[in-house]
Protein backbone atom coordinates (compact mmCIF):
# COMPACT_ATOMS: atom_id res chain seq x y z
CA UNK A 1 174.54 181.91 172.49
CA UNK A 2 172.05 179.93 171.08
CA UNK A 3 172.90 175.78 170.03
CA UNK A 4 170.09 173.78 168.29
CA UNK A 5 169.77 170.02 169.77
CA UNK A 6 167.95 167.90 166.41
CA UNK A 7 166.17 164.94 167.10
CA UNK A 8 165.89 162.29 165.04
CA UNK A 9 162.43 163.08 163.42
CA UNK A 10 161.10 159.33 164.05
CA UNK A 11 161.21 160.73 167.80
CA UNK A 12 159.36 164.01 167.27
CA UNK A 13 156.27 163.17 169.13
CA UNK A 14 158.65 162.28 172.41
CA UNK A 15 159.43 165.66 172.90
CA UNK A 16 155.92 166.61 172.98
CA UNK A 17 155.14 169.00 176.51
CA UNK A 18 158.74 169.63 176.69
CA UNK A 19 158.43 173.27 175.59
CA UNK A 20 156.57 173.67 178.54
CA UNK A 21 159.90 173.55 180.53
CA UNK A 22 162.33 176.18 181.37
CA UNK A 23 165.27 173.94 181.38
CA UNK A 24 166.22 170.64 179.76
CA UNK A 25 168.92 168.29 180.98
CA UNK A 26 170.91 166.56 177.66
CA UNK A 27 172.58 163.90 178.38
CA UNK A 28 175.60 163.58 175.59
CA UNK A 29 178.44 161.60 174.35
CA UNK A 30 181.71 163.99 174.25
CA UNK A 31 182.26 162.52 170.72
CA UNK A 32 185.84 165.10 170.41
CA UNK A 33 187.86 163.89 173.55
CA UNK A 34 190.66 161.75 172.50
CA UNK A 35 190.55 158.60 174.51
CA UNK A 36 192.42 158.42 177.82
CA UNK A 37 195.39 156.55 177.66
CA UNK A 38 195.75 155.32 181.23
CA UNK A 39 193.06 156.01 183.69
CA UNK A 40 193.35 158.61 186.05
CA UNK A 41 193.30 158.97 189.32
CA UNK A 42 193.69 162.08 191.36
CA UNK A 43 193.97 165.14 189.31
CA UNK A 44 193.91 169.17 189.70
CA UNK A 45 190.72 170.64 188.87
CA UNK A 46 191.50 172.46 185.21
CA UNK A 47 194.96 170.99 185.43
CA UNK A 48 195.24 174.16 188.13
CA UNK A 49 197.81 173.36 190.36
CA UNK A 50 196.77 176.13 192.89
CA UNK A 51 193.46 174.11 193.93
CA UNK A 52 193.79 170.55 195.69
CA UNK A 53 194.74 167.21 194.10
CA UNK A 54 191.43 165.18 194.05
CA UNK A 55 190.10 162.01 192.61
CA UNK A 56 188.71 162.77 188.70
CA UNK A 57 184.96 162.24 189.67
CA UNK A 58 185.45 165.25 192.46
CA UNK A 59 185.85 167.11 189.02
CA UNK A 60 184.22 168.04 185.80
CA UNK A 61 187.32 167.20 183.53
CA UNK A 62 185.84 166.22 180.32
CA UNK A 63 188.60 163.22 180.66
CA UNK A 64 186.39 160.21 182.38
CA UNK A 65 186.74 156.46 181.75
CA UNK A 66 183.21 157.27 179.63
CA UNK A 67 183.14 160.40 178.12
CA UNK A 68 179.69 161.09 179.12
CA UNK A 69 178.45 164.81 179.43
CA UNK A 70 175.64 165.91 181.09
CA UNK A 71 174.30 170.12 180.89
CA UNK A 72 171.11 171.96 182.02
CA UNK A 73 170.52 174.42 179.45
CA UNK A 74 167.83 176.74 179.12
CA UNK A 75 165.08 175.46 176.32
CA UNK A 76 164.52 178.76 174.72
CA UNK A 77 162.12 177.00 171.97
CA UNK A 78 160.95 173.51 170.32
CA UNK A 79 160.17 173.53 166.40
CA UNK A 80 158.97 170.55 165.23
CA UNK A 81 162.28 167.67 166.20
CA UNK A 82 164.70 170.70 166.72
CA UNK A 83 165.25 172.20 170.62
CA UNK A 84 166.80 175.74 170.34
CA UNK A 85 168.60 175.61 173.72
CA UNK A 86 171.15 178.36 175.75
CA UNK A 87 174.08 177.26 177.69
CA UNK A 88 174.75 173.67 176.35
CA UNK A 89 178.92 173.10 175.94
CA UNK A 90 179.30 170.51 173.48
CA UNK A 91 180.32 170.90 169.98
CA UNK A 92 178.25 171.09 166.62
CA UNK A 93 177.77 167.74 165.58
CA UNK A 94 177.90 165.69 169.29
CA UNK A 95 175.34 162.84 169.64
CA UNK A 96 172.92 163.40 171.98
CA UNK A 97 172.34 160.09 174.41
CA UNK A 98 168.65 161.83 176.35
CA UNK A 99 167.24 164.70 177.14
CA UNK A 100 165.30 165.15 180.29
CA UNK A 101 163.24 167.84 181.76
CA UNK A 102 165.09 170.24 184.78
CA UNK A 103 162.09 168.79 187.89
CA UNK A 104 163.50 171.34 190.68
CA UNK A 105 162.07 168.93 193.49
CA UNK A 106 164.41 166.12 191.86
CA UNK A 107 167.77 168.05 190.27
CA UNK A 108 168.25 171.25 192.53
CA UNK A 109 168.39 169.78 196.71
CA UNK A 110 167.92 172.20 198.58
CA UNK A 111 170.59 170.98 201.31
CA UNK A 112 173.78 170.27 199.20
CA UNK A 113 177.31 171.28 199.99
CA UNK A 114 180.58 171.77 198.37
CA UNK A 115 184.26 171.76 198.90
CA UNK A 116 185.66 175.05 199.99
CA UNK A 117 188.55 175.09 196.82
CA UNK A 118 184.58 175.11 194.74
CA UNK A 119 184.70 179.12 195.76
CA UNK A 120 187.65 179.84 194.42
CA UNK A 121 187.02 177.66 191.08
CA UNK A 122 185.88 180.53 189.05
């Protein structure tokens, strides 16, 4: 499904060449998370207690000392100050903080590994 990302039109002409990307990182303020109450420490990823106890920044829980969230989503098109965009999770209305093109030499290394419990996080 299809979300639109609107820049402030004073901005326009910084998104300029962007269309020429695939992919678009947006960097966003989770605006709809109530605030933590204490901070957390080790937690199970999706509150599933079936995968290992780990610290909160092993995990994506959208509960972080800053509720910061970061997606690549596929830029499908650019009119004007308005991205149309596919696979961003955030909700109509969040503030966007940036937006940065996907650079595959930069965001996808080509040597990275992951925790075994990641293969059964589906």
């Amino acid at each position: 499904m299809a979300s639109e990302v609107v820049i402030e039109e004073d901005l326009e002409e910084s998104l300029d060449g962007l269309e020429e990307f695939s992919h678009i990182i947006v960097v966003f303020w989770m605006h709809k998370i109530p605030p933590m109450r204490q901070p957390l420490g080790k937690i199970h990823p999706q509150g599933r207690a079936g995968l290992p106890l780990v610290g909160l920044f092993a995990t994506r829980s959208p509960y972080r000392p800053n509720p910061i969230g970061v997606r690549v989503a596929r830029l499908v098109e650019r009119k004007g100050n308005i991205l149309r965009v596919v696979g961003l999770d955030a909700y109509d209305g969040t503030p966007v903080l940036d937006i940065k093109p996907f650079l595959p030499p930069y965001d996808s290394p080509a040597d990275f590994k992951v925790p075994e419990w990641i293969r059964r996080f589906k």
